[in-house]
Protein backbone atom coordinates (compact mmCIF):
# COMPACT_ATOMS: atom_id res chain seq x y z
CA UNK A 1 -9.05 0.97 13.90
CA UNK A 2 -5.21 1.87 12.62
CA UNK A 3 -4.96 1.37 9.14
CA UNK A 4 -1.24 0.19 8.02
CA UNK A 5 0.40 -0.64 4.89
CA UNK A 6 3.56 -3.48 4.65
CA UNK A 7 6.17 -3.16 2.18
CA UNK A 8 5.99 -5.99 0.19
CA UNK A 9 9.46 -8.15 1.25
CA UNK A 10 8.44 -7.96 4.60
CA UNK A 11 4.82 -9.05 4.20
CA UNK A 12 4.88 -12.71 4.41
CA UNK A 13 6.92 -11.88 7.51
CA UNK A 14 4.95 -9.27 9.10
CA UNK A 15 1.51 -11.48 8.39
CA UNK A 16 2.71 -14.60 10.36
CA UNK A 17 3.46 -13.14 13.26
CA UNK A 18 0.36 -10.23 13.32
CA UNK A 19 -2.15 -13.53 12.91
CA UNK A 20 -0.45 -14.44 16.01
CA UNK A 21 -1.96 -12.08 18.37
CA UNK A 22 -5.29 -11.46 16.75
CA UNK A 23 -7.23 -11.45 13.06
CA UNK A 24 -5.87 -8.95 10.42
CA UNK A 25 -8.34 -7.85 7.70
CA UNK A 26 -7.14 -6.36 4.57
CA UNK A 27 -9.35 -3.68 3.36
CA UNK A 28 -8.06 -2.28 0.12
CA UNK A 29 -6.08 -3.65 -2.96
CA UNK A 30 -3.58 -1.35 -2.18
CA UNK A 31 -2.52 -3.69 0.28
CA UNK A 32 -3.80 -2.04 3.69
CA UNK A 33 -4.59 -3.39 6.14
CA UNK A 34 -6.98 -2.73 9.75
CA UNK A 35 -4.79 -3.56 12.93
CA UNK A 36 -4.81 -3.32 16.64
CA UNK A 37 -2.36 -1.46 18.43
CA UNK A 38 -1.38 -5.02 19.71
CA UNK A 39 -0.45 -5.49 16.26
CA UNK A 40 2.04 -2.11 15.93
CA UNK A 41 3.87 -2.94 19.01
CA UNK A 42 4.32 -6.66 17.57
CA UNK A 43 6.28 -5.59 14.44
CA UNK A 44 8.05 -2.60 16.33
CA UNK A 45 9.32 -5.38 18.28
CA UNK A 46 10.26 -7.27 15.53
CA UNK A 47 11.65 -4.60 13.56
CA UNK A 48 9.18 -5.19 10.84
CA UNK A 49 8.49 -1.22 8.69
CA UNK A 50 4.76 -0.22 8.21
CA UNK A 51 3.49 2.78 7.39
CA UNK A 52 0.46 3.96 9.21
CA UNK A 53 -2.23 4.88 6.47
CA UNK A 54 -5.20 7.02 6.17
CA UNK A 55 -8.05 4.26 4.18
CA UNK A 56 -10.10 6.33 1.84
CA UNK A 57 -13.45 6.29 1.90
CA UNK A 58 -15.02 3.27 0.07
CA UNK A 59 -16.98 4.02 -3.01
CA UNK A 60 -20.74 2.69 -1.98
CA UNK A 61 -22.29 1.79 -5.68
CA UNK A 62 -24.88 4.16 -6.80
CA UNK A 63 -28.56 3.75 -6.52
CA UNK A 64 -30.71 3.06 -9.77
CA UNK A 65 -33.82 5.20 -9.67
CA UNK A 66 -36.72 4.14 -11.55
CA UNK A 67 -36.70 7.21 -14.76
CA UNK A 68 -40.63 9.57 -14.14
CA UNK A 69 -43.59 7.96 -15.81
């Protein structure tokens, strides 16, 4: 998956038409977002910036180990 973050005037913009061709998810705060490359040649189309994004690694919670009798 391409990973792509939208400046924030254009999102409203850029979101409309991307849920157009197929489901967006977002998958950090930051915002970024997963896309198809459907999705890239949409906005380039449009003229809509993005900036193609590297997602870091998720932070999986840490195990609780019972302490050594």
């Amino acid at each position: 998956m391409i990973a792509i973050r939208l400046p924030k005037n254009q999102w409203g913009k850029a979101w409309r038409a991307m849920i157009e061709v197929a489901p967006v998810r977002l998958v950090a705060q930051d915002p970024i977002y997963e896309v198809l490359p459907a999705h890239l040649e949409l906005l380039n189309a449009r003229g809509i910036p993005y900036e193609v994004v590297v997602p870091g690694r998720q932070r999986k919670e840490s195990r609780r180990h019972a302490t050594p009798d």
